[in-house]
N, C-alpha and C. Protein backbone atom coordinates (compact mmCIF):
# COMPACT_ATOMS: atom_id res chain seq x y z
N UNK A 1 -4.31 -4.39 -23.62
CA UNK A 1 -5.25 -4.53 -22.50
C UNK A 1 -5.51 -6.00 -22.26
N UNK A 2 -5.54 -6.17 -20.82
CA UNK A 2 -5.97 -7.59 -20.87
C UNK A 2 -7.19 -7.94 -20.59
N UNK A 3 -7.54 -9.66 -21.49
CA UNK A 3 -8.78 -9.84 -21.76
C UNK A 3 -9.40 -10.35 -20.18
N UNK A 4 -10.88 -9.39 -19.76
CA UNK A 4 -11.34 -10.03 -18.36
C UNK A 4 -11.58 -11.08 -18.40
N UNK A 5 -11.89 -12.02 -19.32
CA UNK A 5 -12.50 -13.28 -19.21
C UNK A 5 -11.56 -14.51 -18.82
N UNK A 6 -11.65 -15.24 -17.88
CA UNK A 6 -11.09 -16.17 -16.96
C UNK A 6 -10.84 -16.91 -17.90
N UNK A 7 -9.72 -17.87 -17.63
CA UNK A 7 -9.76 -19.00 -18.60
C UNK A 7 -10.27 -20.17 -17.70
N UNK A 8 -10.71 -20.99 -18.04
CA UNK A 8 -11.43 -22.26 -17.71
C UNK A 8 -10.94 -22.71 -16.31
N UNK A 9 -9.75 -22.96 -16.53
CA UNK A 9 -8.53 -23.57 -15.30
C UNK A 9 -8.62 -22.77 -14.34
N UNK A 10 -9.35 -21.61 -14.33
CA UNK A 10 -9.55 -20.56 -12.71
C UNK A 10 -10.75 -21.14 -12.12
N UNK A 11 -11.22 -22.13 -12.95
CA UNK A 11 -12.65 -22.23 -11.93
C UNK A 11 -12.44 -22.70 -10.75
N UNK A 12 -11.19 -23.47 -10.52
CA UNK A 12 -10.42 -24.83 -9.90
C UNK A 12 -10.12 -24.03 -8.72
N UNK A 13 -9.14 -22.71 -8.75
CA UNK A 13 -8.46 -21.71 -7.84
C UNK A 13 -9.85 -21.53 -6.91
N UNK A 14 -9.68 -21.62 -6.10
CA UNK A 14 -10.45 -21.74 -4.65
C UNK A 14 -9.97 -20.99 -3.09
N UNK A 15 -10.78 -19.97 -2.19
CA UNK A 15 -10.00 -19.99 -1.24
C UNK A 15 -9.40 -20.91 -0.19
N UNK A 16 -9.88 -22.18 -0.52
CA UNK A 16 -9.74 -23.12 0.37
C UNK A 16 -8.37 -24.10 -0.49
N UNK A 17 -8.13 -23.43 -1.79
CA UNK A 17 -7.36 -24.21 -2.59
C UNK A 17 -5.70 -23.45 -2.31
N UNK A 18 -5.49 -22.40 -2.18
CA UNK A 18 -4.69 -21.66 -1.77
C UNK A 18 -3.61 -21.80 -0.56
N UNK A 19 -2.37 -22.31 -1.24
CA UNK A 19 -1.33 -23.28 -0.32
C UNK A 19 -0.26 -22.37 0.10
N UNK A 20 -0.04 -21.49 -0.31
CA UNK A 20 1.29 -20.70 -0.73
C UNK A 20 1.37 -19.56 0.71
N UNK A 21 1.79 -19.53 1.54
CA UNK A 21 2.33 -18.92 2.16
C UNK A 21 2.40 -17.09 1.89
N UNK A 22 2.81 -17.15 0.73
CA UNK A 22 2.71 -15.55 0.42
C UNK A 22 1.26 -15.05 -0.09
N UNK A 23 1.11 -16.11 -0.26
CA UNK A 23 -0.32 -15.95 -1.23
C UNK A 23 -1.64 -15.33 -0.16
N UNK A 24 -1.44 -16.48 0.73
CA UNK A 24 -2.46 -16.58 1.57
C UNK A 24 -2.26 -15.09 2.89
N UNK A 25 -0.62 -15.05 3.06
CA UNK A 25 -0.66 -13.19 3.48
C UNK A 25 -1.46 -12.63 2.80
N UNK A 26 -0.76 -12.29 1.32
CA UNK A 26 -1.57 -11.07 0.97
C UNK A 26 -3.35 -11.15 0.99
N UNK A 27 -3.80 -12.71 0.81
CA UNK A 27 -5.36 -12.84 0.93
C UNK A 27 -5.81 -12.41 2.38
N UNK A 28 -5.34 -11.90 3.02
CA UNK A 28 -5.66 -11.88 4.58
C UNK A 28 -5.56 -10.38 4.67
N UNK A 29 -4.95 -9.40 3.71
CA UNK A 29 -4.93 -8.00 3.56
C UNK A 29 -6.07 -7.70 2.41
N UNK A 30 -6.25 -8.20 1.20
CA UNK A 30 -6.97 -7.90 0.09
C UNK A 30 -7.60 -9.08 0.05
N UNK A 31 -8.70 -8.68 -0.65
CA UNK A 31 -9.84 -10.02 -0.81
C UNK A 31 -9.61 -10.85 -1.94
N UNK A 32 -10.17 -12.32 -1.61
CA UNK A 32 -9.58 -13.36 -2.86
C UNK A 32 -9.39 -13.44 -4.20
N UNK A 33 -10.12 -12.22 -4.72
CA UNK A 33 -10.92 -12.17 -5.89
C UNK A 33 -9.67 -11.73 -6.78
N UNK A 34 -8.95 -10.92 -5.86
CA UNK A 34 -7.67 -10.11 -6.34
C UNK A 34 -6.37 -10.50 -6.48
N UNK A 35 -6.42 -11.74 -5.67
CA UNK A 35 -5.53 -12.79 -5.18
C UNK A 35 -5.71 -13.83 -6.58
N UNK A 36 -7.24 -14.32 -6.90
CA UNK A 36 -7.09 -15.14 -7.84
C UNK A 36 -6.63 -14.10 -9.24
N UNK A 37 -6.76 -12.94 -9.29
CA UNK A 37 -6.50 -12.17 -10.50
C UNK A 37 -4.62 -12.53 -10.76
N UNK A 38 -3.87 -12.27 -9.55
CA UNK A 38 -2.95 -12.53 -9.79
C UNK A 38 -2.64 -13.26 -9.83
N UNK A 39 -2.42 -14.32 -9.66
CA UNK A 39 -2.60 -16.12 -9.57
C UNK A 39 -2.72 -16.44 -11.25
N UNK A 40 -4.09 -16.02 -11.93
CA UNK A 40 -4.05 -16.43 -13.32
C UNK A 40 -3.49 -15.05 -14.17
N UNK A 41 -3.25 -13.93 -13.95
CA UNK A 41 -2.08 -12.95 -15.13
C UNK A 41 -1.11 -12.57 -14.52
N UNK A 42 -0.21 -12.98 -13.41
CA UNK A 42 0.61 -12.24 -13.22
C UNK A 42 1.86 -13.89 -12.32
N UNK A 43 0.79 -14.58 -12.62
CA UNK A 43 1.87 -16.05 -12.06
C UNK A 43 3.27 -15.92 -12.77
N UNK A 44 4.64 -16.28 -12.03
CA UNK A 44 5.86 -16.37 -12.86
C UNK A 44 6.36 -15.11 -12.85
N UNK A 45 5.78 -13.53 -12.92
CA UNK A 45 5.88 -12.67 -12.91
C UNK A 45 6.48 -12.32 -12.00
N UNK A 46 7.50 -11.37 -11.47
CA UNK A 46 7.95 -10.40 -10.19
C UNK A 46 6.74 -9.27 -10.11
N UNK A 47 6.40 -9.27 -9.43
CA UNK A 47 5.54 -7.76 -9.13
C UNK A 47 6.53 -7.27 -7.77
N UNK A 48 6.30 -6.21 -8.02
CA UNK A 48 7.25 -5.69 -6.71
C UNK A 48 6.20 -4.10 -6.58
N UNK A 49 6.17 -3.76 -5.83
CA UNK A 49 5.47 -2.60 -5.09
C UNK A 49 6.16 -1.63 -4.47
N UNK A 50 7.01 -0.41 -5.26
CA UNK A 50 7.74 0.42 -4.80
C UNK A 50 7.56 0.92 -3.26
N UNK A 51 8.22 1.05 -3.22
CA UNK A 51 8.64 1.83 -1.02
C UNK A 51 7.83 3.16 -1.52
N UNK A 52 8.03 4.18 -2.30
CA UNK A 52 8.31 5.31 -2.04
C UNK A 52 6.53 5.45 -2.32
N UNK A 53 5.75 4.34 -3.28
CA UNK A 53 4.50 4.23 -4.17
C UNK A 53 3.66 5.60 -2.77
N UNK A 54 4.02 5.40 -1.38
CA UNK A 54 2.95 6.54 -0.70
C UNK A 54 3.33 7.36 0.04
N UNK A 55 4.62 7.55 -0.64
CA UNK A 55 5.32 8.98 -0.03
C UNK A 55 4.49 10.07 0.11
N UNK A 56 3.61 10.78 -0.97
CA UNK A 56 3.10 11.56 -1.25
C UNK A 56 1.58 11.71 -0.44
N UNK A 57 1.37 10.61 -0.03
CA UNK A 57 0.02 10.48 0.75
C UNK A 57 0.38 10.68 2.12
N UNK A 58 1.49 10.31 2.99
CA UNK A 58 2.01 10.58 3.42
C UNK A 58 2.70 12.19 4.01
N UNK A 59 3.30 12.69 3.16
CA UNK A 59 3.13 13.96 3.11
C UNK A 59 2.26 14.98 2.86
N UNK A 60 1.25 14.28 2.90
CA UNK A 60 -0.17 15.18 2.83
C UNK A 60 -0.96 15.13 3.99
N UNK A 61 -0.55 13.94 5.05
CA UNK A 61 -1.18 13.41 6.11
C UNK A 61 -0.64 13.83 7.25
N UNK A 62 0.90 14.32 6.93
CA UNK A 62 1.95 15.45 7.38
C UNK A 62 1.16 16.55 8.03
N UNK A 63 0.82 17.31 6.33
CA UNK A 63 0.73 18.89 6.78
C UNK A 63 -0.44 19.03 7.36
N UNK A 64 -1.31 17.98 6.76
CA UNK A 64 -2.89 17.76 7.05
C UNK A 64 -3.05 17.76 8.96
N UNK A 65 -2.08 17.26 9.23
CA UNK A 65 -2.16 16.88 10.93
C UNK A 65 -0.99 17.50 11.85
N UNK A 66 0.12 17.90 11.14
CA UNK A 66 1.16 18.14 12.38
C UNK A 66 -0.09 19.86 12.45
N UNK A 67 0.28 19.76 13.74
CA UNK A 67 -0.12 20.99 14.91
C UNK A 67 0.58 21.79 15.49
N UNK A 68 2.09 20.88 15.34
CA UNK A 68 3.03 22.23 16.04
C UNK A 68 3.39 21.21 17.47
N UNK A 69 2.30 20.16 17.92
CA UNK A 69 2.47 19.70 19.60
C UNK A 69 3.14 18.44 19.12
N UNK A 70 3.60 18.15 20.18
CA UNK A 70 4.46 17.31 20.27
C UNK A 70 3.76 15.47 20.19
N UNK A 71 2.30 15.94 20.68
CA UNK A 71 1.48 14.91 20.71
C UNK A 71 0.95 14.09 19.17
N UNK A 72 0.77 15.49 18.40
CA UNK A 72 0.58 15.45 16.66
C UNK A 72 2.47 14.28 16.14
N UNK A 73 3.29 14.94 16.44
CA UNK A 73 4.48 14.52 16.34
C UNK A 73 4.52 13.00 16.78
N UNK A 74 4.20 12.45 17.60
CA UNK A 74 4.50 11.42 17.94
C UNK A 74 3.68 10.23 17.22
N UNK A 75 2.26 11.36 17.68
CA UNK A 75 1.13 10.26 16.29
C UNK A 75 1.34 10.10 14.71
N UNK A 76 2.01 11.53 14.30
CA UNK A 76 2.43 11.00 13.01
C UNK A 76 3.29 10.01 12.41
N UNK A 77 5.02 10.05 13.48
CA UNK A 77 5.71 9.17 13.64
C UNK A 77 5.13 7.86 13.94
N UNK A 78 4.51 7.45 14.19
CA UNK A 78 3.64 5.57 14.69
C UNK A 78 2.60 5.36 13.61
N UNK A 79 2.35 6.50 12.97
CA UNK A 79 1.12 6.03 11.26
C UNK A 79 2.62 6.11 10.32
N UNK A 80 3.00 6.97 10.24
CA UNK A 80 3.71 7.01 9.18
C UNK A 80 4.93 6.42 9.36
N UNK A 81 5.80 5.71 10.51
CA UNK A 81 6.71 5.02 10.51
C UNK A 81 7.75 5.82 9.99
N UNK A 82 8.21 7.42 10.57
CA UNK A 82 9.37 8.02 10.05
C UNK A 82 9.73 8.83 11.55
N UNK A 83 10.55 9.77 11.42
CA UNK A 83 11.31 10.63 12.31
C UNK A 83 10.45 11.74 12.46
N UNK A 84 10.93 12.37 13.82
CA UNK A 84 10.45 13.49 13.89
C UNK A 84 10.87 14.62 12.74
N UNK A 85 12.69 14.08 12.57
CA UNK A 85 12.72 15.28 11.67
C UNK A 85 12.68 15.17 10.43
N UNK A 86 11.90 14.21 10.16
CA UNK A 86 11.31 14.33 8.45
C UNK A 86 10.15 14.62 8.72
N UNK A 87 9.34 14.81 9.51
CA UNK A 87 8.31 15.88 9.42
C UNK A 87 8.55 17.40 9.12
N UNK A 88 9.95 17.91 9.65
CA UNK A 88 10.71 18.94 9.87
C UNK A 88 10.41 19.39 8.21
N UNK A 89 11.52 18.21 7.65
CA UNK A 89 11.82 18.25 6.15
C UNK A 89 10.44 18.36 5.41
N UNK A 90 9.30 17.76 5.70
CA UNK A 90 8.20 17.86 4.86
C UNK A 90 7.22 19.25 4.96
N UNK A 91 7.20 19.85 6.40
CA UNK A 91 6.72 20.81 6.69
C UNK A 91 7.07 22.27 5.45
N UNK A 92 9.19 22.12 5.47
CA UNK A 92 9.80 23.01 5.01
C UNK A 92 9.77 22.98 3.45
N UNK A 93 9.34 21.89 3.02
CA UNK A 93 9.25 21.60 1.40
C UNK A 93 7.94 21.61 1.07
N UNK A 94 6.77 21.84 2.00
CA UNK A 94 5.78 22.16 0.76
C UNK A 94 5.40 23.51 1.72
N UNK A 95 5.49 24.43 1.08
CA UNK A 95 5.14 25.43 1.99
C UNK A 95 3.72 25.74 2.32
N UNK A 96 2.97 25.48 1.05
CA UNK A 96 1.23 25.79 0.73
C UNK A 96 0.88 24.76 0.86
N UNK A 97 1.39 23.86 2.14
CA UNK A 97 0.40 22.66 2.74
C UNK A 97 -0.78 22.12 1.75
N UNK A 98 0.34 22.02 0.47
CA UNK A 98 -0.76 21.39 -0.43
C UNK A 98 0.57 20.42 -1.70
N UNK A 99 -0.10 18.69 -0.93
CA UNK A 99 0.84 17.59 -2.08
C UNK A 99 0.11 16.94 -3.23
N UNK A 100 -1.11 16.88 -3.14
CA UNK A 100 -1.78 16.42 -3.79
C UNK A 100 -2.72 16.98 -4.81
């Protein structure tokens, strides 16, 4: 487990100190606090964030909302960034509209 306690040299990390291009994306989605977390345990590190990590939320937001209209269809496709007919596919694979 890692220890919460900052080491000294974070006092310095600042949002106004923050140069990095990637850095300062992700601070503009999540708040700094989380930004400096990674900054002091995860610097040097690859973190990578699987594609598939919200498949499953996703397919719950599926059964949760398709309606059958074409209007449901189109809104799901523009949140969820997929095809009509992988709604098809998600409809037919959980049958008891239940992923979670």
């Amino acid at each position: 487990m890692l220890d919460d306690r900052e080491p000294e040299w974070a006092k310095y990390i600042t949002e106004d100190s923050i140069d990095d291009p990637g850095l300062l994306y992700l601070m503009y989605h999540v708040d700094f606090e989380a930004i400096k977390k990674l900054i002091i345990y995860y610097a040097g590190d690859p973190v990578a964030i699987p594609k598939r990590c919200n498949m499953k939320y996703k397919h719950q937001y599926i059964l949760d909302t398709y309606d059958g209209t074409k209007r449901s269809r189109v809104k799901i496709v523009r949140e969820c960034n997929i095809t009509e007919g992988y709604i098809y596919k998600v409809i037919k694979k959980y049958k008891n509209k239940k992923v979670l």
